[in-house]
C-alpha atoms as a PDB file:
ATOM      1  CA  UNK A   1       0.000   0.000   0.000  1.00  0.00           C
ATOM      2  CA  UNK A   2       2.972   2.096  -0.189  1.00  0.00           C
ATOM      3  CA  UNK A   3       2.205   2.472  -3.647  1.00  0.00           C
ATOM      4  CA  UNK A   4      -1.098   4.382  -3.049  1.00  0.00           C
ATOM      5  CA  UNK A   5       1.309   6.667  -0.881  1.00  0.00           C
ATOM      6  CA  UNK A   6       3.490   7.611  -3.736  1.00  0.00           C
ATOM      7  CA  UNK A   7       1.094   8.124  -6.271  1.00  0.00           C
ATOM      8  CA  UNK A   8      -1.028  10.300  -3.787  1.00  0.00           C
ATOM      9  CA  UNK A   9       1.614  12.586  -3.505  1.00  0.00           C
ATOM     10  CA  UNK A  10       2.424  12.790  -6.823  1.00  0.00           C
ATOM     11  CA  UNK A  11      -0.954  13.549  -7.868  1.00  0.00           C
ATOM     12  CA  UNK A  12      -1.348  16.305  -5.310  1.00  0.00           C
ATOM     13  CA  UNK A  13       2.220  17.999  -7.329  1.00  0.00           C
ATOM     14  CA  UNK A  14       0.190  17.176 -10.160  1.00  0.00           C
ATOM     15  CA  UNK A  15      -2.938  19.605  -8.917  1.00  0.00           C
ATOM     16  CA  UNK A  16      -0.992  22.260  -7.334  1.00  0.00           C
ATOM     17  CA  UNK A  17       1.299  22.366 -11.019  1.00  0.00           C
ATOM     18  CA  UNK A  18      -2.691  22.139 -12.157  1.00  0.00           C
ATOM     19  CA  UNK A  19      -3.831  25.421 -10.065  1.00  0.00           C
ATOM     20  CA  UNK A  20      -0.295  27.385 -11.521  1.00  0.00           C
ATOM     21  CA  UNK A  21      -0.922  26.168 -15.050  1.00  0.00           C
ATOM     22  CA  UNK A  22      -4.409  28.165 -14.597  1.00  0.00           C
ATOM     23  CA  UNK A  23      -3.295  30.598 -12.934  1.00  0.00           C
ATOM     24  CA  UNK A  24      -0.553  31.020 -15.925  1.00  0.00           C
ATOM     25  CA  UNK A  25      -3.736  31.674 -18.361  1.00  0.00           C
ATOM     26  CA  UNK A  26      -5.357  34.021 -16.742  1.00  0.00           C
ATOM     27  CA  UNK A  27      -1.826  36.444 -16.144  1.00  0.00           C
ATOM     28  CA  UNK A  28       1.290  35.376 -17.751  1.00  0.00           C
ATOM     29  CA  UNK A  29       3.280  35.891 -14.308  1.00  0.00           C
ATOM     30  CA  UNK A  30       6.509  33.379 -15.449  1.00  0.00           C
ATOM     31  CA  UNK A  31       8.826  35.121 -18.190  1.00  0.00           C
ATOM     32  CA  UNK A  32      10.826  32.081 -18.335  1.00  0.00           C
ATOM     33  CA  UNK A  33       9.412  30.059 -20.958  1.00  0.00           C
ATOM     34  CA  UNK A  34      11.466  26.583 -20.028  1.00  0.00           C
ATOM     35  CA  UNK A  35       9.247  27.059 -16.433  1.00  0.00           C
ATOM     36  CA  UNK A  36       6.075  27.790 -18.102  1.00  0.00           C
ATOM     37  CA  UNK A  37       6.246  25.012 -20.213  1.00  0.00           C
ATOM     38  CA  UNK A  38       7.584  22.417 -17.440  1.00  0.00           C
ATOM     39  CA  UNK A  39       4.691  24.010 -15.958  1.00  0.00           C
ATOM     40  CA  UNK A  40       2.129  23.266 -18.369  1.00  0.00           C
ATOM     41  CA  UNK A  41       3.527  19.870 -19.158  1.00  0.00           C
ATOM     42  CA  UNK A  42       3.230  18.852 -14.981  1.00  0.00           C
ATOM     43  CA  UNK A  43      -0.458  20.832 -14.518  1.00  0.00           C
ATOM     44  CA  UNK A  44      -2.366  19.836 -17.503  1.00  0.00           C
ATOM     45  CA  UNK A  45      -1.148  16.749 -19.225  1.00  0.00           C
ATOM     46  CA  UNK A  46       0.669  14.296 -16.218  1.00  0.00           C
ATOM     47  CA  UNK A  47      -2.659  16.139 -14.285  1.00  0.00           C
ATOM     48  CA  UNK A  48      -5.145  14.821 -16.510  1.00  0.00           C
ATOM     49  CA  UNK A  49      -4.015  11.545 -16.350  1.00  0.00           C
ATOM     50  CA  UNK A  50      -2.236  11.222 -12.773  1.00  0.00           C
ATOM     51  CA  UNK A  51      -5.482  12.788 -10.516  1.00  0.00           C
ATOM     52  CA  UNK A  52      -8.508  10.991 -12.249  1.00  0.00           C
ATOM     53  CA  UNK A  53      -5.832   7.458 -12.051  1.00  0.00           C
ATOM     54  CA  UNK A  54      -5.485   8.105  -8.114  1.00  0.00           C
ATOM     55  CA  UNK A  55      -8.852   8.862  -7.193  1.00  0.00           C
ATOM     56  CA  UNK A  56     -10.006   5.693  -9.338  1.00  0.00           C
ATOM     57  CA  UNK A  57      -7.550   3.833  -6.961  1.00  0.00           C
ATOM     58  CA  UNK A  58      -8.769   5.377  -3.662  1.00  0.00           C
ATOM     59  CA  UNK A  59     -12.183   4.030  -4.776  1.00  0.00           C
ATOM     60  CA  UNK A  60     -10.887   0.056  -5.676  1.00  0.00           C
ATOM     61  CA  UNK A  61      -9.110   0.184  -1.979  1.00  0.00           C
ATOM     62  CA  UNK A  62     -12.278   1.910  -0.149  1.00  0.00           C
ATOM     63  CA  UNK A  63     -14.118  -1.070  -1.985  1.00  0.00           C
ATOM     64  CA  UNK A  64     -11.927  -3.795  -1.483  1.00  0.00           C
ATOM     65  CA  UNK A  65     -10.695  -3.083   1.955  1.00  0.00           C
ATOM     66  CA  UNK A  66     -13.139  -0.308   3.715  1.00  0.00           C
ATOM     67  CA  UNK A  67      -9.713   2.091   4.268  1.00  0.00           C
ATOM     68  CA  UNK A  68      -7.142   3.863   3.527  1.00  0.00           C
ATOM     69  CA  UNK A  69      -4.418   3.249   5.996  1.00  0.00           C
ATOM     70  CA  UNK A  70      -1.321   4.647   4.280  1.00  0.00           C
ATOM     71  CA  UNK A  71      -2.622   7.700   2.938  1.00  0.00           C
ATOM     72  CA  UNK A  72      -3.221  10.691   5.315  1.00  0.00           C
ATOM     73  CA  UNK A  73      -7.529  11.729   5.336  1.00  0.00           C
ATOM     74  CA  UNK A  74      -6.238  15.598   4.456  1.00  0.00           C
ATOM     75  CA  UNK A  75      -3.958  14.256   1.285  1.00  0.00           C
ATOM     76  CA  UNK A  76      -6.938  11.583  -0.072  1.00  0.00           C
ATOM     77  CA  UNK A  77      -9.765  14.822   0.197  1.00  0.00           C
ATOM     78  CA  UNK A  78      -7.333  17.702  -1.440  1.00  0.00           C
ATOM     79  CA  UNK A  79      -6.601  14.905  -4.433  1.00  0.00           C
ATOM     80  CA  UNK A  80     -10.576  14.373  -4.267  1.00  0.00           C
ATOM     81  CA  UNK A  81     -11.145  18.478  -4.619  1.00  0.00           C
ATOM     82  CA  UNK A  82      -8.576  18.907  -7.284  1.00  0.00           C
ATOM     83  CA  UNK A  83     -10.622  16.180  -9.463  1.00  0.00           C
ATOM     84  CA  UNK A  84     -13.352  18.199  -9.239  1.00  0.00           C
ATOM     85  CA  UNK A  85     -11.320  21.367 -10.061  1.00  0.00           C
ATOM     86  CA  UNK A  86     -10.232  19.370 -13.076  1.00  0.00           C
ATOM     87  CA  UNK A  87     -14.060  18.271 -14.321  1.00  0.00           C
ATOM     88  CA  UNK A  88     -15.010  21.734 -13.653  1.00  0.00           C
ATOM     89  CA  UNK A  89     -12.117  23.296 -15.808  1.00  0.00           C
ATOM     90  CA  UNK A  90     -13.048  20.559 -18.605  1.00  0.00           C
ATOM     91  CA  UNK A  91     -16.818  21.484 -18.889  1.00  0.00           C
ATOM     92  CA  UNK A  92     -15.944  24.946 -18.522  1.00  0.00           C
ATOM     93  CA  UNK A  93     -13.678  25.160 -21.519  1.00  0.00           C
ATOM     94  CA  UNK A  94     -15.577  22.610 -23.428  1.00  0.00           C
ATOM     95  CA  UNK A  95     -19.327  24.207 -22.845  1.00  0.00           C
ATOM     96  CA  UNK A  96     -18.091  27.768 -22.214  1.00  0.00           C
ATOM     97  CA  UNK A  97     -19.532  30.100 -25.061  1.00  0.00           C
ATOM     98  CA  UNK A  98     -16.115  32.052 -26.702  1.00  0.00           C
ATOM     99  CA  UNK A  99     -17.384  35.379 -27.991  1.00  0.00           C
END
């Protein structure tokens, strides 16, 4: 279960890389483009695919074995929030009229 561990912590880089990347479109605050784009790279794409993956995990164990032991309650519930920063940011760009 050290695994789960790991890969919690990594997705919770992966959301707070996810909350700069956003906050890197709405004022262009780096002027280093090698850090925005390490930025971008961490935040949206390893993000998209690195939160969703954990939080499908933490739902197997919860299933399987009624707990997480390994993983800290505050770590499991800010990976759970930043999945639903990430759904939100999806539907937003996808249904979001651009006039």
């Amino acid at each position: 279960m050290r695994w789960l561990l790991f890969l919690s912590r990594l997705a919770f880089i992966c959301g707070i890389f996810f909350l700069l990347t956003v906050s890197l479109q709405i004022s262009s605050w780096s002027q280093d483009e090698a850090v925005t784009s390490t930025i971008v790279i961490i935040g949206y794409f390893l993000g998209v695919f690195i939160i969703p993956g954990v939080n499908f995990c933490y739902l197997l164990v919860l299933i399987i074995r009624k707990k997480l032991y390994p993983v800290p309650l505050w770590l499991s519930i800010a990976n759970l929030l930043f999945l639903f920063l990430l759904i939100f940011y999806i539907f937003y760009l996808n249904f979001h009229p651009n006039e």
